[in-house]
Protein backbone atom coordinates (compact mmCIF):
# COMPACT_ATOMS: atom_id res chain seq x y z
CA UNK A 1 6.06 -33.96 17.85
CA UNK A 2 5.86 -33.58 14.04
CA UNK A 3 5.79 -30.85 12.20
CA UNK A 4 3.66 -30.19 8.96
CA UNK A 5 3.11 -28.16 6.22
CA UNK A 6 0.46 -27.86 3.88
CA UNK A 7 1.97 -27.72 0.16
CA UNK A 8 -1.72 -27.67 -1.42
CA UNK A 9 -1.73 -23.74 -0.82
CA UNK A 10 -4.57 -21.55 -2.00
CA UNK A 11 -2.75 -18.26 -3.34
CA UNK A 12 -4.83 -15.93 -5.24
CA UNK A 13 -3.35 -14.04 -8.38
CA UNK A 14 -0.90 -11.48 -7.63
CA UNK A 15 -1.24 -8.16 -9.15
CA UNK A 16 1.50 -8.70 -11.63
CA UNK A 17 -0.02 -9.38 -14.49
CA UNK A 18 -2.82 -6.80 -14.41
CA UNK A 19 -0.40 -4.25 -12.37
CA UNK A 20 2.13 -4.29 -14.89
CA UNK A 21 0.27 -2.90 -17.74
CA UNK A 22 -1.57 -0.16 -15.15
CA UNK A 23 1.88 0.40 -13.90
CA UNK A 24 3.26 1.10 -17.79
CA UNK A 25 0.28 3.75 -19.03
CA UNK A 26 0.34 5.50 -15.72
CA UNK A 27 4.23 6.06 -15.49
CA UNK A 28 4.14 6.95 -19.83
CA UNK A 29 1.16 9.22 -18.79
CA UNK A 30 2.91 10.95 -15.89
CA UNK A 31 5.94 11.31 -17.79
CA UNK A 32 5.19 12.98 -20.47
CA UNK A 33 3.03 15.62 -18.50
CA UNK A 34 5.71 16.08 -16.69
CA UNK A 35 7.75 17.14 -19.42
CA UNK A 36 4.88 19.47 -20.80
CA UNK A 37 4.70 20.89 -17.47
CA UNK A 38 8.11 22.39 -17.36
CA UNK A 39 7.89 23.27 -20.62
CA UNK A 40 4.77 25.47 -19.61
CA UNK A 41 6.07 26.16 -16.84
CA UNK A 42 9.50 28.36 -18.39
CA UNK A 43 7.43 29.48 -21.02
CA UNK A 44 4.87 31.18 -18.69
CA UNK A 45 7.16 31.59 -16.13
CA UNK A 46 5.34 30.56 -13.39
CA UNK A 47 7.09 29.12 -10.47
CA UNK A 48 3.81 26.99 -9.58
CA UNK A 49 3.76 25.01 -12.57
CA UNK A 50 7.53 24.38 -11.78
CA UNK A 51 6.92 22.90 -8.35
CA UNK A 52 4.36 21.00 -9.44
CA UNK A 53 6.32 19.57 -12.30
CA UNK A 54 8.82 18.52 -9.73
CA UNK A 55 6.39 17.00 -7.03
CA UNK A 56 4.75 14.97 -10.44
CA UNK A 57 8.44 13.95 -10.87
CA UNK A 58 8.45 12.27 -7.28
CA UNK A 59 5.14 10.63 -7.71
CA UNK A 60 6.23 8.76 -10.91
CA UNK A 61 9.48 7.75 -8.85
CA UNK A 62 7.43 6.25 -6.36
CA UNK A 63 5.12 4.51 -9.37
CA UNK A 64 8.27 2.89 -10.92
CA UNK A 65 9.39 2.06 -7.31
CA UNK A 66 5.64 0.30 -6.55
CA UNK A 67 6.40 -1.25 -10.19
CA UNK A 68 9.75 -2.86 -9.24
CA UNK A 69 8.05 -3.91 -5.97
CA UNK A 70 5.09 -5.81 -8.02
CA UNK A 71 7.49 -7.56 -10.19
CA UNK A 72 9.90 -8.35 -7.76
CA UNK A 73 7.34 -10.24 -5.41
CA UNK A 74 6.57 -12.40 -8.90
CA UNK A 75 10.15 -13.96 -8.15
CA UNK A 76 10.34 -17.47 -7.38
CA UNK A 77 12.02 -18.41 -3.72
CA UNK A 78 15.82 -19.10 -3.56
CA UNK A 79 18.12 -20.69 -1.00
CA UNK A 80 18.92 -17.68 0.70
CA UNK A 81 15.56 -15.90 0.15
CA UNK A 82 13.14 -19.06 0.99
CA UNK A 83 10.06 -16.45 0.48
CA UNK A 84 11.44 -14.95 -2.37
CA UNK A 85 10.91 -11.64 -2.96
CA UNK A 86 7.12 -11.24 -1.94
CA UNK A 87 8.13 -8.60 0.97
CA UNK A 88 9.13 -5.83 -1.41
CA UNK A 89 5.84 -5.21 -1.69
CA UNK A 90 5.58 -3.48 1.70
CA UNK A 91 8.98 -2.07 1.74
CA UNK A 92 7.62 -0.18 -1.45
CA UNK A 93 4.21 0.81 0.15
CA UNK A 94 6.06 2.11 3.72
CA UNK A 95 8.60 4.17 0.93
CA UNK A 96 5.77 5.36 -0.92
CA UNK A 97 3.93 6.66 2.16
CA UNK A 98 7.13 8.03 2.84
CA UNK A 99 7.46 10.08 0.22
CA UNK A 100 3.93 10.95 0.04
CA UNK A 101 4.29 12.89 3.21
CA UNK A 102 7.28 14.22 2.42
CA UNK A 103 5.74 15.88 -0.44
CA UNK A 104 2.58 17.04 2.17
CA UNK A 105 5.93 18.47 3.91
CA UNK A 106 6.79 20.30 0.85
CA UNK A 107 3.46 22.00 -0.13
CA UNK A 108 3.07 22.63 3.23
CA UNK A 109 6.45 24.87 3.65
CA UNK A 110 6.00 26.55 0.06
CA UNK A 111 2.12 27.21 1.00
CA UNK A 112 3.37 29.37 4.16
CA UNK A 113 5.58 31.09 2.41
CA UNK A 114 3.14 32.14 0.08
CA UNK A 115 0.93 33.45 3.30
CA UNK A 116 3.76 35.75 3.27
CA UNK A 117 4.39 36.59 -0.43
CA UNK A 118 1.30 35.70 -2.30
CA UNK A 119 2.81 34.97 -5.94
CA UNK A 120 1.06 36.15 -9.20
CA UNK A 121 -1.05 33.93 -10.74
CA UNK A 122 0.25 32.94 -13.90
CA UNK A 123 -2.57 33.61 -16.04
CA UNK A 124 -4.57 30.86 -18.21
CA UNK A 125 -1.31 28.63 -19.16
CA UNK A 126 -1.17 27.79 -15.42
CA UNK A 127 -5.14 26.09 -15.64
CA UNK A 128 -5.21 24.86 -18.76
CA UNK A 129 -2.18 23.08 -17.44
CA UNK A 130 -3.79 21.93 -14.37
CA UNK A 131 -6.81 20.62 -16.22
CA UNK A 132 -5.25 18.57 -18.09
CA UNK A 133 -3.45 16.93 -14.83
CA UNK A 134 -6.64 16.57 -13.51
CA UNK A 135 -7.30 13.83 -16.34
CA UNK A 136 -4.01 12.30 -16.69
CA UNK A 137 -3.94 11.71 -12.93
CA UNK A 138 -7.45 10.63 -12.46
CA UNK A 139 -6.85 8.02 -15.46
CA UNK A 140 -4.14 6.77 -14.11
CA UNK A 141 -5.88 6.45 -10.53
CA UNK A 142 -8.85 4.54 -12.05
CA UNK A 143 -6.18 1.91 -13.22
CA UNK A 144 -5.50 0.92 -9.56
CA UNK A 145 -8.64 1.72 -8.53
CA UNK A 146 -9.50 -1.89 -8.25
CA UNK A 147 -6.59 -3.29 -6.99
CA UNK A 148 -6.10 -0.66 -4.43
CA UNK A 149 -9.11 -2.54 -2.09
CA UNK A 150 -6.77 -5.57 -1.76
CA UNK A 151 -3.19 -4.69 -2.41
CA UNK A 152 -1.69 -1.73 -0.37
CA UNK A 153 1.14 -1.33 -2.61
CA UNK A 154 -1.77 -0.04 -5.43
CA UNK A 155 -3.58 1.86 -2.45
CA UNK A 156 0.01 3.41 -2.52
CA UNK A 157 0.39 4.52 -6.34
CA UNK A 158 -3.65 4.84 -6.28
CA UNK A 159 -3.63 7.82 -3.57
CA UNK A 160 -0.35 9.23 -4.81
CA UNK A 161 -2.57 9.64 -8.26
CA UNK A 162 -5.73 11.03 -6.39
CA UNK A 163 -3.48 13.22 -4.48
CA UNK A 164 -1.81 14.84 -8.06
CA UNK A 165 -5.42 14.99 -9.40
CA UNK A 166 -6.45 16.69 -5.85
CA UNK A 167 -3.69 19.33 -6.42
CA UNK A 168 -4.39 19.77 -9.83
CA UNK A 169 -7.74 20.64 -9.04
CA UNK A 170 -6.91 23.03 -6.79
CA UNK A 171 -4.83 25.07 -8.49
CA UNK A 172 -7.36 25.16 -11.51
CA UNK A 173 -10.21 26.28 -8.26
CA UNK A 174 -7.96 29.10 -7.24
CA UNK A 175 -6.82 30.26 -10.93
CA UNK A 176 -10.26 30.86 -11.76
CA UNK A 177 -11.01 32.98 -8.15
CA UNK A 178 -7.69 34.79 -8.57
CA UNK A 179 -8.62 35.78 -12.10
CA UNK A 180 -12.15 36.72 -10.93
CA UNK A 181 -11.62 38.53 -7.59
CA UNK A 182 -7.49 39.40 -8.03
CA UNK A 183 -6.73 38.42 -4.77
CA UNK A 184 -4.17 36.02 -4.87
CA UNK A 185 -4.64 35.17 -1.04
CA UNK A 186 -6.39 32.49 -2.36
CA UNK A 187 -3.61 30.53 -3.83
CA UNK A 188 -2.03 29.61 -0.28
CA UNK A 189 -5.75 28.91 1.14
CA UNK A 190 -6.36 26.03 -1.23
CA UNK A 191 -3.38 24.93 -1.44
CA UNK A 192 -3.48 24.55 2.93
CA UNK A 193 -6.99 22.92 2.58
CA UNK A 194 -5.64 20.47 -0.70
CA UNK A 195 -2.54 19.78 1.73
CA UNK A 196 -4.84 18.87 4.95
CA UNK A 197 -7.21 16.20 2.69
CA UNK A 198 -4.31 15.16 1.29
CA UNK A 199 -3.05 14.51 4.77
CA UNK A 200 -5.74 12.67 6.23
CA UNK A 201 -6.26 10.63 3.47
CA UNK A 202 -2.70 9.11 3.44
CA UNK A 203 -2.05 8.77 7.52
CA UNK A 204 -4.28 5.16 7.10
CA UNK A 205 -1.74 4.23 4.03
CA UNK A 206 1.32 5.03 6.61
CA UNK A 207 -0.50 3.53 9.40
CA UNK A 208 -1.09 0.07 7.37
CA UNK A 209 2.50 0.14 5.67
CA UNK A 210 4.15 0.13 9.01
CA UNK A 211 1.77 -2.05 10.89
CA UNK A 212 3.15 -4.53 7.81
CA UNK A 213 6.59 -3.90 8.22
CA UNK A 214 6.41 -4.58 11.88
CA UNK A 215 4.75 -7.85 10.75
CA UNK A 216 1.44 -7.15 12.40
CA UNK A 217 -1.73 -9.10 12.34
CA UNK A 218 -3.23 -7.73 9.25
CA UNK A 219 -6.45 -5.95 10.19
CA UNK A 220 -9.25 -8.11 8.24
CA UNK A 221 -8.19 -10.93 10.62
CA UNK A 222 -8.90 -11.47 13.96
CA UNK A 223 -6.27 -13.03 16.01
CA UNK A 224 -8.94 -14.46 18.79
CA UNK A 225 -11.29 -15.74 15.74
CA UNK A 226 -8.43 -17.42 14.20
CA UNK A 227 -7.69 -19.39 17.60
CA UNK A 228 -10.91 -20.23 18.31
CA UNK A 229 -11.25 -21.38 14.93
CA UNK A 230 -8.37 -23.83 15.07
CA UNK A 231 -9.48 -24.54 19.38
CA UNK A 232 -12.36 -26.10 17.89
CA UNK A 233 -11.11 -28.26 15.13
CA UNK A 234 -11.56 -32.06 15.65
CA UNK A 235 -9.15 -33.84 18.24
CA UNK A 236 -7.27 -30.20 18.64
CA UNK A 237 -7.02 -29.99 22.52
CA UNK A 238 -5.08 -26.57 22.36
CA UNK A 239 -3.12 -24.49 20.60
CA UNK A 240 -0.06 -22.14 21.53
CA UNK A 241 2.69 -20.06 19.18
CA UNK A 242 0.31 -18.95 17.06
CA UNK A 243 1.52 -16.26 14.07
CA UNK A 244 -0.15 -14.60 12.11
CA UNK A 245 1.70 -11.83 9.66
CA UNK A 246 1.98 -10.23 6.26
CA UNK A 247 4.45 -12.06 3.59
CA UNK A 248 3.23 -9.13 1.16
CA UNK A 249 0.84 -6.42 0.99
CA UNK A 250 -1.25 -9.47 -0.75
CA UNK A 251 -0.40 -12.08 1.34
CA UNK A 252 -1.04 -13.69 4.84
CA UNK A 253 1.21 -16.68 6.46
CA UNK A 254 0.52 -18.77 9.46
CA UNK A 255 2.38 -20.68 12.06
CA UNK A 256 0.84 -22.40 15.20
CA UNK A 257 1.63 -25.69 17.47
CA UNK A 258 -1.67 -27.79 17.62
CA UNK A 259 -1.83 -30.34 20.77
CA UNK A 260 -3.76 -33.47 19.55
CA UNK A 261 -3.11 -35.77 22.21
CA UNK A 262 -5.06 -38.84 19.73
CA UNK A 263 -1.98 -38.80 17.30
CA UNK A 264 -1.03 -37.20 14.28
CA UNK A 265 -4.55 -36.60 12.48
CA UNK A 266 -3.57 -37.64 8.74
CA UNK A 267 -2.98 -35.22 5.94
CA UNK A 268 -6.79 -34.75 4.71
CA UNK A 269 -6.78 -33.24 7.71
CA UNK A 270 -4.29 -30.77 7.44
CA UNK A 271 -5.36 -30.32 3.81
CA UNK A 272 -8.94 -29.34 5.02
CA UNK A 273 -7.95 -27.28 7.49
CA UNK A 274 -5.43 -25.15 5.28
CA UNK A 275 -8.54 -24.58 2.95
CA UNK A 276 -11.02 -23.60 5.42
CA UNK A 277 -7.92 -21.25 6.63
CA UNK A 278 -7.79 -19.79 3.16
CA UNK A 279 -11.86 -19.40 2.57
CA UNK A 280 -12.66 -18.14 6.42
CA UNK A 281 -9.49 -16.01 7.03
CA UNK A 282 -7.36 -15.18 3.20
CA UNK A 283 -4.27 -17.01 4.99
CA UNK A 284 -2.90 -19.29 2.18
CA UNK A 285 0.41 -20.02 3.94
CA UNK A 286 -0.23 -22.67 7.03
CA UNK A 287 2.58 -24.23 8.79
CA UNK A 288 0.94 -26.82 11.54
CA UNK A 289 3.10 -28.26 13.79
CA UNK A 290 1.41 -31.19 15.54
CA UNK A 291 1.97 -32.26 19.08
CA UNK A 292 0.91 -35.47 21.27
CA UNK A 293 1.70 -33.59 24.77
CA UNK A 294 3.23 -36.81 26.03
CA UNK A 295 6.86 -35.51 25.59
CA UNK A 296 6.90 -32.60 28.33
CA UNK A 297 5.87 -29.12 27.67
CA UNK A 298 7.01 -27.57 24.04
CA UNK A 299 9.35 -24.98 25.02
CA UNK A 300 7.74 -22.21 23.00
CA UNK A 301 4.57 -22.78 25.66
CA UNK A 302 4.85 -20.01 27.71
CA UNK A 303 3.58 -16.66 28.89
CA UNK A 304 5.70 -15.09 26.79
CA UNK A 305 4.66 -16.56 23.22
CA UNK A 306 0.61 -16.25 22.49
């Protein structure tokens, strides 16, 4: 049996290079509103402001940490870490959803206590405030707003973002009914509704991150099409151990033992076939191992292996 890889692979461009500067004017952004927030937030003395300086605080955490992910996957491989660092990617995205529910955890605990002691609202400050997170956050969203289609580790910083902005918006909502109506009731109810989109929106980013981490198919490729695909390739008589899985939140590796009882089929051959796997299915990381069948069964041919 030999086994072959194709070298000729078909990559697309990372996020790096356009991530990095999105990465730089949203964390700069966030940063410095998080600084006016607090300041606003003693100076008016409202508690809400506060919080919400804090749970900005988190969110640019997680940016930086989606940062350090992008850059690190730019690494080149090493001896001990033949992939390099491409997997950081979706350790990032899993922490990020992480955290984002752990903040959904933390509006969610401060919003029933409200239900039981409505707070003041504290006054203008507190929505002029919030307006102006409404901007800074959706900017900053609109930078990954692209990216966030292909790359989950932008989906990550790009619903953190929308999340911020959804909060924001929010509290400006309910500022404006407190003010009118003076029942401050309302605070708590928006802020249960805000948590509840906020929630549903993000269980698809956790979903996705772990489904990664557990080095699952990713779900723009079908597994049976894939087989079929390679089933029907010239001279292929069958085809067993076939992996499919995540290196990155960007991309896609293969592995799979091809039975081609006529011989080794030549490199052109392998070097199509890694191409068409790249065009037809965004996998740009084959490794073909080609078999004659005349030397017994492989003994990764069984029930057990797909």
């Amino acid at each position: 049996m030999a086994a072959v890889h194709d070298h000729h692979h078909h990559h697309s461009p990372g996020p790096e290079v356009a991530g990095n500067r999105a990465f730089a004017i949203a964390v700069g952004l966030n940063l410095v509103f998080v600084v006016a927030e607090t300041v606003a937030g003693l100076a008016s003395g409202s508690m809400a402001l506060l919080a919400d300086a804090g749970h900005n605080l988190s969110d640019v955490l997680s940016l930086v940490l989606a940062w350090a992910a992008s850059i690190l996957a730019a690494r080149p491989p090493s001896p001990r870490y033949t992939y390099g660092f491409k997997s950081s990617s979706i350790l990032a995205a899993i922490a990020n959803a992480a955290l984002l529910w752990a903040a959904i955890g933390a509006i969610l605990v401060e919003t029933i206590r409200r239900f039981a002691d409505p707070a003041p609202i504290a006054g203008w400050t507190m929505i002029v405030v919030a307006t102006i997170g409404i901007a800074i956050n959706a900017l900053s969203a609109l930078l990954f707003a692209r990216g966030s289609k292909t790359d989950l580790n932008l989906r990550a910083a790009f619903l953190h973002l929308m999340a911020d902005a959804a909060v924001s918006a929010g509290v400006v909502i309910a500022g404006l009914v407190i003010l009118w109506t003076g029942a401050a009731i309302i605070d708590p109810i928006t802020s249960l509704v805000i948590t509840a989109v906020i929630a549903w929106s993000s269980w698809g980013l956790l979903r996705d991150a772990l489904r990664m981490g557990m080095l699952g198919v990713p779900d723009q490729i079908d597994l049976a099409d894939v087989r079929q695909f390679l089933e029907s390739r010239e001279g292929v008589c069958a085809v067993h151990d076939l992996h499919v899985w995540p290196m990155s939140t960007t991309e896609t590796a293969l592995t799979a033992h091809l039975v081609v009882e006529s011989g080794y089929p030549g490199d052109a051959f392998l070097h199509t076939l890694a191409h068409d796997l790249h065009h037809d299915f965004g996998i740009g990381h084959p490794t073909l191992q080609i078999e004659t069948g005349t030397g017994g069964e492989c003994s990764l041919q069984s029930e057990a292996v797909i």
